[in-house]
C-alpha atoms as a PDB file:
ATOM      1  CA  UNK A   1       3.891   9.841  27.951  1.00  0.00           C
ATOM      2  CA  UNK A   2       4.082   7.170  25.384  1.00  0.00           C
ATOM      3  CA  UNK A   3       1.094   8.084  23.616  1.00  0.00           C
ATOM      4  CA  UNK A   4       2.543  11.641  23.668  1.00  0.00           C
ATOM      5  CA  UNK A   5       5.415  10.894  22.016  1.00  0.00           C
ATOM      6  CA  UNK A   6       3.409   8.682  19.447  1.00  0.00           C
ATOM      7  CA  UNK A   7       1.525  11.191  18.381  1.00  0.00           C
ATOM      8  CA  UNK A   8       3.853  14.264  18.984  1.00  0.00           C
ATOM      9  CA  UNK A   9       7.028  13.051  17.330  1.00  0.00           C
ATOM     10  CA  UNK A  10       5.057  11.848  13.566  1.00  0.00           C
ATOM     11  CA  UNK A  11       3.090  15.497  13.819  1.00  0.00           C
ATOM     12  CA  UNK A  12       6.660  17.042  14.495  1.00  0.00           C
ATOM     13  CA  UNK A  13       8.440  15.471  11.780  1.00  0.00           C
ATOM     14  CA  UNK A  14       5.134  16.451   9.382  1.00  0.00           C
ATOM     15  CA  UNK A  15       6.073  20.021  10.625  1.00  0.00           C
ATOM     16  CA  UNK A  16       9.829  19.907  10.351  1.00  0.00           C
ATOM     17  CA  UNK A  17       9.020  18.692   6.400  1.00  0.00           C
ATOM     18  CA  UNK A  18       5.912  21.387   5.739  1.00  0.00           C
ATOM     19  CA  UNK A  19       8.648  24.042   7.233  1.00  0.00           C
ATOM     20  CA  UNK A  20      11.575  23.210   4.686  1.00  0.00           C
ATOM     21  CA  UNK A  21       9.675  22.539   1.882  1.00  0.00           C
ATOM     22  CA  UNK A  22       8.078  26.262   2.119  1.00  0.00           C
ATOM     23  CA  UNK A  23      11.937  27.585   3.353  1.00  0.00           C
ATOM     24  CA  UNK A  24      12.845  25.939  -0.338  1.00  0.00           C
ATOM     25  CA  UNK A  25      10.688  27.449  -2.314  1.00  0.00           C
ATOM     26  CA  UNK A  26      10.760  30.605  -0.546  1.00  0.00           C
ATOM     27  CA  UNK A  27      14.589  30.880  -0.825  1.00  0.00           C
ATOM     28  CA  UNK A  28      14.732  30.203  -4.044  1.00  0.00           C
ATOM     29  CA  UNK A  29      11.902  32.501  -5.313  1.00  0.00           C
ATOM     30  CA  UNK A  30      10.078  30.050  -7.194  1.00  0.00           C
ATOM     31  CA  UNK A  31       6.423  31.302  -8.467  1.00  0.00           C
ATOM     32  CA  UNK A  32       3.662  28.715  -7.320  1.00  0.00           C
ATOM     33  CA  UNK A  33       3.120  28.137 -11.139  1.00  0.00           C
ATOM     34  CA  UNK A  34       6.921  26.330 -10.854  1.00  0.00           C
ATOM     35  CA  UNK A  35       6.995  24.877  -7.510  1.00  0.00           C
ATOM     36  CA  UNK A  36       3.862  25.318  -5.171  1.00  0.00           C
ATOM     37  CA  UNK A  37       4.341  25.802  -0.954  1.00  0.00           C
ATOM     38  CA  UNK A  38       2.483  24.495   1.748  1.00  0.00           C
ATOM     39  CA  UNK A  39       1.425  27.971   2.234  1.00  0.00           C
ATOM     40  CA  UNK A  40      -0.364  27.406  -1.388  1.00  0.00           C
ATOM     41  CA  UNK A  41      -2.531  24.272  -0.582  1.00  0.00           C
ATOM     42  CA  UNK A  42      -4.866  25.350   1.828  1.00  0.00           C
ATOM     43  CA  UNK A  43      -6.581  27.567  -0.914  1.00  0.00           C
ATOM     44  CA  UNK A  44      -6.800  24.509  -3.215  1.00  0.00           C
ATOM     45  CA  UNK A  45      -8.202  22.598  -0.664  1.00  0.00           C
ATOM     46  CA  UNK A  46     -11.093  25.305   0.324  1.00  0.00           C
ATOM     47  CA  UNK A  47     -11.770  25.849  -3.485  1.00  0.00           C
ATOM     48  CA  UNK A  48     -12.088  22.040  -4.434  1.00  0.00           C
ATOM     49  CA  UNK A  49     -12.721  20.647  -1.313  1.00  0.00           C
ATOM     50  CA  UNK A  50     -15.522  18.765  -2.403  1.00  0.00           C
ATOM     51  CA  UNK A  51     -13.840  17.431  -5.000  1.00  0.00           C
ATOM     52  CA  UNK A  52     -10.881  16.240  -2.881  1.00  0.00           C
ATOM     53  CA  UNK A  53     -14.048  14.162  -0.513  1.00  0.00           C
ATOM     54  CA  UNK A  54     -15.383  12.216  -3.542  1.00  0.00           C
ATOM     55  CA  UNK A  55     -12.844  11.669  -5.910  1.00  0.00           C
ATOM     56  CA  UNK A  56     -10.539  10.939  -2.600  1.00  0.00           C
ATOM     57  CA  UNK A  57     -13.306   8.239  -1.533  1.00  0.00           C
ATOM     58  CA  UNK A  58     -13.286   6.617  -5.051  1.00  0.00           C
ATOM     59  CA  UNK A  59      -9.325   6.425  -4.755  1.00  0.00           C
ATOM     60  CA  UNK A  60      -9.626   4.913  -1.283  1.00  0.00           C
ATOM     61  CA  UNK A  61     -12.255   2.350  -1.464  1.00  0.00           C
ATOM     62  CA  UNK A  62     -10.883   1.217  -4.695  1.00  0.00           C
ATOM     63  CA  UNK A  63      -7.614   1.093  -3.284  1.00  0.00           C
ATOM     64  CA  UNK A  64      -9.016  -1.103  -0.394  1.00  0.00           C
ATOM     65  CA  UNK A  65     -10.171  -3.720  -2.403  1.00  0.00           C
ATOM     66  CA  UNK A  66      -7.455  -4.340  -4.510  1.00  0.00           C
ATOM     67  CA  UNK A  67      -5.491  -4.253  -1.274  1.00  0.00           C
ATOM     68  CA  UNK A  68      -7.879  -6.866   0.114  1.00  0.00           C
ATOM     69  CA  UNK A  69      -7.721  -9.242  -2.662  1.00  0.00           C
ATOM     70  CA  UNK A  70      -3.773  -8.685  -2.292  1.00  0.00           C
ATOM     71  CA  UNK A  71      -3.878 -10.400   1.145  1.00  0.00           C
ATOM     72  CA  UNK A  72      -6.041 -13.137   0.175  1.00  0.00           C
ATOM     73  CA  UNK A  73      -4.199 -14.111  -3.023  1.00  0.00           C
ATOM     74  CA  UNK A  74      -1.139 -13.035  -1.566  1.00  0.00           C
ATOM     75  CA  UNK A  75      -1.396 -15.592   1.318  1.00  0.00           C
ATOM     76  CA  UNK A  76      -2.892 -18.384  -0.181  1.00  0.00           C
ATOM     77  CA  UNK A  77       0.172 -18.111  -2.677  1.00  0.00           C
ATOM     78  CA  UNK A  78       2.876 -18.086  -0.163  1.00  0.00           C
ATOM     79  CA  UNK A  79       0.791 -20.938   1.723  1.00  0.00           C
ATOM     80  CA  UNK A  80       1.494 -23.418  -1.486  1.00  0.00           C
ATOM     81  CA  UNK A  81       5.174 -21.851  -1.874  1.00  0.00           C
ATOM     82  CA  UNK A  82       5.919 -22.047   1.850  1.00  0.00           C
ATOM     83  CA  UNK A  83       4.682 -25.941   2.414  1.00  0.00           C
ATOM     84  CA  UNK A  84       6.120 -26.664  -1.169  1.00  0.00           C
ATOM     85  CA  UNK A  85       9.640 -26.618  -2.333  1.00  0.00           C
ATOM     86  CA  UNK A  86       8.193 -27.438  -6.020  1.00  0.00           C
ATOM     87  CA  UNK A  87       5.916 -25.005  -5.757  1.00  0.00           C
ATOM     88  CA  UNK A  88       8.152 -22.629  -4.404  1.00  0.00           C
ATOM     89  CA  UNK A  89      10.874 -22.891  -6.756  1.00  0.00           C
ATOM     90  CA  UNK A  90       9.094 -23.136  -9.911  1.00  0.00           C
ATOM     91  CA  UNK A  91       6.577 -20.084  -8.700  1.00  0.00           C
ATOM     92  CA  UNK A  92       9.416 -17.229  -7.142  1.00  0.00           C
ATOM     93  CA  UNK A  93      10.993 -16.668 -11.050  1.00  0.00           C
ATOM     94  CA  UNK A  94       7.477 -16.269 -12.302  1.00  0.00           C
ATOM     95  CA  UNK A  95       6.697 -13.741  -9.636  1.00  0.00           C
ATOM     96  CA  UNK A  96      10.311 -11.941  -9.686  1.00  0.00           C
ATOM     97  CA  UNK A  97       9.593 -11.698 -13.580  1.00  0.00           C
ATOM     98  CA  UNK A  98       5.951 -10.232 -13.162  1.00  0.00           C
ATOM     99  CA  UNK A  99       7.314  -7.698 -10.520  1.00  0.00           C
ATOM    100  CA  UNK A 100      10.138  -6.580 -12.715  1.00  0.00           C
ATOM    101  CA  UNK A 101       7.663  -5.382 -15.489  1.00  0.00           C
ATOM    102  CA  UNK A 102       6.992  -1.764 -15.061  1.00  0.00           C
ATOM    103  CA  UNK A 103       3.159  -1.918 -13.769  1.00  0.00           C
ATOM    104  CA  UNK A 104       2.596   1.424 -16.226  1.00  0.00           C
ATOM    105  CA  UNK A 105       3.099  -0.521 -19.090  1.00  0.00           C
ATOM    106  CA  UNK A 106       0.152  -2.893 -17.938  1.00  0.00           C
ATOM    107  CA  UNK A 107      -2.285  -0.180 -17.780  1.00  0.00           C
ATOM    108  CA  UNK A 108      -3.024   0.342 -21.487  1.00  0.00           C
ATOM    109  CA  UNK A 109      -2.546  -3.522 -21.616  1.00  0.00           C
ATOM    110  CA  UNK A 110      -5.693  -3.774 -19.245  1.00  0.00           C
ATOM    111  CA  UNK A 111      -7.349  -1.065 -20.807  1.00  0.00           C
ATOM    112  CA  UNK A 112      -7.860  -2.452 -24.034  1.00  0.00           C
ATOM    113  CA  UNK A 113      -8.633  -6.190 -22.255  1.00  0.00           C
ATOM    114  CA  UNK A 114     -11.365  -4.893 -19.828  1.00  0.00           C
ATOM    115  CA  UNK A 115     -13.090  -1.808 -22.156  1.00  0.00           C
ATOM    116  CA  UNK A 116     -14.415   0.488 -19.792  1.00  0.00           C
ATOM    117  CA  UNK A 117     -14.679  -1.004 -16.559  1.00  0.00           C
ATOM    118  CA  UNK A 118     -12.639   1.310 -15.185  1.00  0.00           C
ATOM    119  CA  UNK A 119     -13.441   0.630 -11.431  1.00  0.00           C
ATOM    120  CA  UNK A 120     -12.055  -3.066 -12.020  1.00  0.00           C
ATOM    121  CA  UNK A 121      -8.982  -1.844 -13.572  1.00  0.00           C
ATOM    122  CA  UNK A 122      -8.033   0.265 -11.540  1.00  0.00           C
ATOM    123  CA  UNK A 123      -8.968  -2.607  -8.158  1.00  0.00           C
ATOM    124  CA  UNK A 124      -6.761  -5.139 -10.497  1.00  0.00           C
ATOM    125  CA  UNK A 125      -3.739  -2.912 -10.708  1.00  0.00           C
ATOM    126  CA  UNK A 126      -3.554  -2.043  -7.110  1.00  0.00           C
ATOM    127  CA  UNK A 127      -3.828  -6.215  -6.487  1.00  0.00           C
ATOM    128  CA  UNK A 128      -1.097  -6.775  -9.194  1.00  0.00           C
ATOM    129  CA  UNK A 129       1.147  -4.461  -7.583  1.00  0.00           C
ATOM    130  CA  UNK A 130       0.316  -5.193  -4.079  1.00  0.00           C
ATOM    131  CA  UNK A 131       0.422  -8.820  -3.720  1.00  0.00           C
ATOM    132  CA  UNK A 132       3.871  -9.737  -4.439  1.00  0.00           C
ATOM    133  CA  UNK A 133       5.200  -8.863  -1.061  1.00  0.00           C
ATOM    134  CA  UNK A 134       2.614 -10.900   0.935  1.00  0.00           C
ATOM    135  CA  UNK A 135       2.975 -13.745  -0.831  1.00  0.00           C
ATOM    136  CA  UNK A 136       6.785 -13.921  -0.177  1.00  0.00           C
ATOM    137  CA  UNK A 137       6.788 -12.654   2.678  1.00  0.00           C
ATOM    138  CA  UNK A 138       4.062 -15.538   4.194  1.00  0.00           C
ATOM    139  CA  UNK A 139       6.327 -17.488   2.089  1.00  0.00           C
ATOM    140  CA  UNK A 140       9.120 -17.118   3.797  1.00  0.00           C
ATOM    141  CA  UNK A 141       7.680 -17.308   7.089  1.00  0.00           C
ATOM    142  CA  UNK A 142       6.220 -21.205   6.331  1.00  0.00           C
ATOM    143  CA  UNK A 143       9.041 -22.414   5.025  1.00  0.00           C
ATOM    144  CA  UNK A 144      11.850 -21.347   7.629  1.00  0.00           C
ATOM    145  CA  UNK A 145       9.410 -23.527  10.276  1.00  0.00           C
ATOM    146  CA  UNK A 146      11.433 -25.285  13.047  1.00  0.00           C
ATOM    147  CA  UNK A 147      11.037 -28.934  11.312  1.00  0.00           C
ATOM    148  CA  UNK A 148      11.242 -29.951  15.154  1.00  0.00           C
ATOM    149  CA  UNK A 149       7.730 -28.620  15.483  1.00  0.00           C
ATOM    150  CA  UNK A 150       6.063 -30.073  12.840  1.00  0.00           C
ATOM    151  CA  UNK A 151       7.727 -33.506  13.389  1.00  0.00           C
ATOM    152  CA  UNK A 152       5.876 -33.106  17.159  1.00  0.00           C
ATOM    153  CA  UNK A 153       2.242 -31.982  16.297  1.00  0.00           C
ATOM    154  CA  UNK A 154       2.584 -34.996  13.515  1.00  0.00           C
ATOM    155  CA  UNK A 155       3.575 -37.472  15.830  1.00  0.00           C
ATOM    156  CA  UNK A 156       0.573 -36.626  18.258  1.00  0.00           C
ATOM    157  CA  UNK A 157      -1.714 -37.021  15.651  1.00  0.00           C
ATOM    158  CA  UNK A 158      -2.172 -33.285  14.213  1.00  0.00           C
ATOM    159  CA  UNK A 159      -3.258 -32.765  10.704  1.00  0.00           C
ATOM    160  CA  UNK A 160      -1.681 -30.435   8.461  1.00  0.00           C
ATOM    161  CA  UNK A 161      -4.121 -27.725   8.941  1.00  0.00           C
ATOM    162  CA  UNK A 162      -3.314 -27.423  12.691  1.00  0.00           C
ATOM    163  CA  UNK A 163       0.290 -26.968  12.490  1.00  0.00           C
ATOM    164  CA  UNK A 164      -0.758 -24.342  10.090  1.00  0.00           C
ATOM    165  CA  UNK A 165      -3.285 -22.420  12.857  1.00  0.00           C
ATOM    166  CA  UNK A 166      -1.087 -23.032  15.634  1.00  0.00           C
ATOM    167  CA  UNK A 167       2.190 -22.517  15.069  1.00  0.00           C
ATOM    168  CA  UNK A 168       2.833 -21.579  11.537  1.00  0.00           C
ATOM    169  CA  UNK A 169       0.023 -18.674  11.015  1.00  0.00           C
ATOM    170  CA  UNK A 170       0.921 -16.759  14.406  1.00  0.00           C
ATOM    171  CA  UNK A 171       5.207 -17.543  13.480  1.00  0.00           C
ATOM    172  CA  UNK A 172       4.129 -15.702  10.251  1.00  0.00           C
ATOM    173  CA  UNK A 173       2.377 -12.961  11.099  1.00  0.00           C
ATOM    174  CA  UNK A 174       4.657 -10.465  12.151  1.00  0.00           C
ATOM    175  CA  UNK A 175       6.941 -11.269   8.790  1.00  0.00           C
ATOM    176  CA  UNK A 176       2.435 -10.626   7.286  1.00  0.00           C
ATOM    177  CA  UNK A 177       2.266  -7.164   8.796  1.00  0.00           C
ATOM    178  CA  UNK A 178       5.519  -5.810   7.862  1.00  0.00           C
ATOM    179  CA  UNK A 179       5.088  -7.068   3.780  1.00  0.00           C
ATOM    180  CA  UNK A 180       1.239  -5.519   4.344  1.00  0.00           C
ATOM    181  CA  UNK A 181       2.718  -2.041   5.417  1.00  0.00           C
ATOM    182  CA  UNK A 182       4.666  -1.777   2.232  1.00  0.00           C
ATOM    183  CA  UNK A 183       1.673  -3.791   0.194  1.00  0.00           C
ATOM    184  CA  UNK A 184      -0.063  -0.249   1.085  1.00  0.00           C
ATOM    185  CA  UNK A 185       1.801   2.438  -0.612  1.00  0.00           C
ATOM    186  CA  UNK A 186       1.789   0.016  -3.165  1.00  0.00           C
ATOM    187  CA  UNK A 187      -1.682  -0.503  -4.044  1.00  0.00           C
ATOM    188  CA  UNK A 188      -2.106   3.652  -4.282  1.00  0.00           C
ATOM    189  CA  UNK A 189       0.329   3.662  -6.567  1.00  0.00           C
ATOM    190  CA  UNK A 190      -1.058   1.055  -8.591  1.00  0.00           C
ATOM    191  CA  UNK A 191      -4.830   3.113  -8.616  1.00  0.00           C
ATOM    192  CA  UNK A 192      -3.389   6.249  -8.927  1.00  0.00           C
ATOM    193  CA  UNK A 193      -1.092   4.510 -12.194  1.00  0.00           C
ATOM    194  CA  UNK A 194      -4.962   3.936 -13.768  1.00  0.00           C
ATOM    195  CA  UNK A 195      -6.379   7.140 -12.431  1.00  0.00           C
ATOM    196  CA  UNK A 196      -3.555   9.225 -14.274  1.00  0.00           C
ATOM    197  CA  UNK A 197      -2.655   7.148 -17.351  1.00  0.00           C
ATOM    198  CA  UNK A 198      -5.563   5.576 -18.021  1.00  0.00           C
ATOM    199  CA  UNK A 199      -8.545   8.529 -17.333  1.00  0.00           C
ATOM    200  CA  UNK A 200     -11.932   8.027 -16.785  1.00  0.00           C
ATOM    201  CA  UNK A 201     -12.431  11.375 -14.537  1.00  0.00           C
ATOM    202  CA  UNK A 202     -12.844   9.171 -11.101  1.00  0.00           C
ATOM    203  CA  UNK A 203     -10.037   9.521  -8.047  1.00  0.00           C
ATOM    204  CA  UNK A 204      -7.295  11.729  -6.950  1.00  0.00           C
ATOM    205  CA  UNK A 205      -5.365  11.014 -10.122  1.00  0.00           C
ATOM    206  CA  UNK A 206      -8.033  12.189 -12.183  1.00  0.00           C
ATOM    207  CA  UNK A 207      -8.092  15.538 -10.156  1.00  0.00           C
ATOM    208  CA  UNK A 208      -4.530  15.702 -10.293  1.00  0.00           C
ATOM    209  CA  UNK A 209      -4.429  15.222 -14.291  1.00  0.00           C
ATOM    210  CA  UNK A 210      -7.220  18.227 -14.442  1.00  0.00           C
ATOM    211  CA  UNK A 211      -4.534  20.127 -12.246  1.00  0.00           C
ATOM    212  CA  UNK A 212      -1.652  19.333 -14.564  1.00  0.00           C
ATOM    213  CA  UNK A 213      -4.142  20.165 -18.072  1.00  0.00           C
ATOM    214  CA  UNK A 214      -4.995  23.251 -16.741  1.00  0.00           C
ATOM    215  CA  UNK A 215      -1.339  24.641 -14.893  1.00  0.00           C
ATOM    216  CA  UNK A 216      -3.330  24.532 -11.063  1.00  0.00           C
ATOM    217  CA  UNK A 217       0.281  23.613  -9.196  1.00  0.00           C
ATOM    218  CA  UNK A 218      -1.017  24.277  -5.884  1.00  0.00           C
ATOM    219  CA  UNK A 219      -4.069  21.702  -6.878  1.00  0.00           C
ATOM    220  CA  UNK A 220      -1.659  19.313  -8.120  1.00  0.00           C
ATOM    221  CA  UNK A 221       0.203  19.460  -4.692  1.00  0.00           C
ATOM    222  CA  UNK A 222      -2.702  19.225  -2.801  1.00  0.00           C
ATOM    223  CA  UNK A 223      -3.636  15.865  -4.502  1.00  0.00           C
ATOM    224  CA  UNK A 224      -0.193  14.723  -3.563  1.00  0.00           C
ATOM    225  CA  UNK A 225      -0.670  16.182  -0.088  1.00  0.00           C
ATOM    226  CA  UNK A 226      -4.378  13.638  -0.033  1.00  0.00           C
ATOM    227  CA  UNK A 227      -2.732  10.939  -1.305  1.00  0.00           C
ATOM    228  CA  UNK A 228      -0.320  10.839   1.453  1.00  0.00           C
ATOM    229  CA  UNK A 229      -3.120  11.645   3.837  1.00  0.00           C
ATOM    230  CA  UNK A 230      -4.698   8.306   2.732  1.00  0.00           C
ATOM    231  CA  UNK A 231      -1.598   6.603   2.545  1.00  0.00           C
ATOM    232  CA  UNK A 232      -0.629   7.321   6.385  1.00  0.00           C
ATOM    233  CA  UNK A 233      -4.243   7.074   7.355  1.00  0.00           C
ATOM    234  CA  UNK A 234      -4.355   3.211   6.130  1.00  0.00           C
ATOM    235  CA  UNK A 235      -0.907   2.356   7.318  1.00  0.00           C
ATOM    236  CA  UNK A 236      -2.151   3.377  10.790  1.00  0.00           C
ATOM    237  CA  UNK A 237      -4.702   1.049  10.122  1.00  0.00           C
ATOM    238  CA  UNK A 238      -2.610  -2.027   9.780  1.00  0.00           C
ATOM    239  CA  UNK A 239      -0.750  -0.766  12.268  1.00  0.00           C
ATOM    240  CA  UNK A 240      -3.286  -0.834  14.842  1.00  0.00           C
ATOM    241  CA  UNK A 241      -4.291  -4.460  13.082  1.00  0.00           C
ATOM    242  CA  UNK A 242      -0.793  -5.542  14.214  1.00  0.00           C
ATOM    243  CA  UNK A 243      -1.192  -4.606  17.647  1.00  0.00           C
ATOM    244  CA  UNK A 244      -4.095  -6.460  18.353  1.00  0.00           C
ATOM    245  CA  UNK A 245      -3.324  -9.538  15.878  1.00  0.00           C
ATOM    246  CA  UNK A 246       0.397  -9.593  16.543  1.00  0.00           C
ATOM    247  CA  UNK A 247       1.190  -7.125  19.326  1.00  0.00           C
ATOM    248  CA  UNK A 248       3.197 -10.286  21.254  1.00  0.00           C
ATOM    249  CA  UNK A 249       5.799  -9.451  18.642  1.00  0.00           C
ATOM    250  CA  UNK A 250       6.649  -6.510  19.446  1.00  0.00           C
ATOM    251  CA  UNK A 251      10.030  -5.707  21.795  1.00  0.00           C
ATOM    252  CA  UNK A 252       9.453  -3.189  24.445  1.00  0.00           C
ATOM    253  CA  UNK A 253      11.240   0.112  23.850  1.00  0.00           C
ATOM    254  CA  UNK A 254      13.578   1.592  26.926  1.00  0.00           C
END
């Protein structure tokens, strides 16, 4: 029953959404050259759909790594801000400052830096946009410690990186998970940002800027449609990561 509902309530709100979206357009007449339907996409998908497999596995993979590096800078950076108050307050205004910066106005900036290695740019700008929660988050976590239990493990003789592996990395990693959840949409944003504004005719973006040059709506839909296919399809992933890495956190529903 609980896997049923799982399963059956996401796919029923996916439903509920498809339906209104297609009531929309339909009640408002609007040609598929102005706003496409869901009735519109499978047709894209059939015609391109082999297009949608590798340029969506250049978007993912790409994505992946950026996220990857994201969680290991990420929490190596909130390691030093969450066991250092120097660190900590002399690092958050240089991170709040970097995260304010619109991360399209870094992609011509990287462009011209790294000329033509378009598969690094576009990993680097899903790590630049992705990290910032983890690192904050793991921040956090560290330095709200009960002082009580580090004042324990240090008078019994433990080092430093003990109290880190058993009590401070399992205390932080539900605060991990939930910062790595949002680090995901993040980090497709940040390769689609480079696949769109920066071209190099590689990814979803790319397929979606040929949609837009040549007025395909219902292809340019469809890539949105992909994109949140992959987005869902890695959330699920951490997701199931949680479970098994930090499933004691989680309250039983009644």
């Amino acid at each position: 029953m609980d896997l049923l509902r799982k399963i059956g309530v996401p796919l029923a709100a996916i439903l509920i959404f498809l339906a209104l979206w297609e009531g929309i357009v339909w009640w408002n007449g609007w040609p598929n050259y102005k706003m496409a339907s869901p009735s519109d996409l499978p047709p894209a998908f059939a015609r391109y759909w082999e297009l949608f497999l590798t340029m969506g596995w250049q978007t993912l993979w790409r994505t992946v790594a950026g996220l990857g590096l994201a969680v290991i800078f990420g929490t190596l950076l909130g390691m030093v801000m969450g066991f250092s108050r120097i660190a900590r307050d002399g690092l958050y205004p240089l991170l709040v400052g970097f995260n304010a910066i619109p991360k399209a106005t870094l992609v011509p900036v990287l462009a011209l830096i790294f000329i033509g290695q378009h598969d690094f740019n576009t990993v680097l700008m899903a790590f630049l946009i992705s990290f910032f929660p983890i690192a904050v988050s793991v921040g956090i976590g560290l330095s709200t410690l009960e002082p009580e239990y580090r004042d324990i493990l240090r008078s019994l003789g433990a080092s430093k990186l003990t109290i880190f592996w058993k009590i401070a990395l399992p205390k932080t990693l539900p605060e991990f998970f939930g910062a790595l959840k949002v680090s995901v949409t993040l980090a497709f944003i940040g390769t689609n940002l480079v696949e769109i504004v920066s071209p190099h005719g590689r990814g979803l973006g790319a397929l979606f800027k040929s949609g837009e040059t040549n007025g395909d709506y219902p292809l340019m839909f469809a890539v949105l449609i992909a994109l949140a296919f992959l987005g869902i399809l890695l959330y699920y992933a951490v997701v199931a990561l949680e479970r098994i890495f930090a499933g004691w956190a989680e309250r039983p529903q009644h």
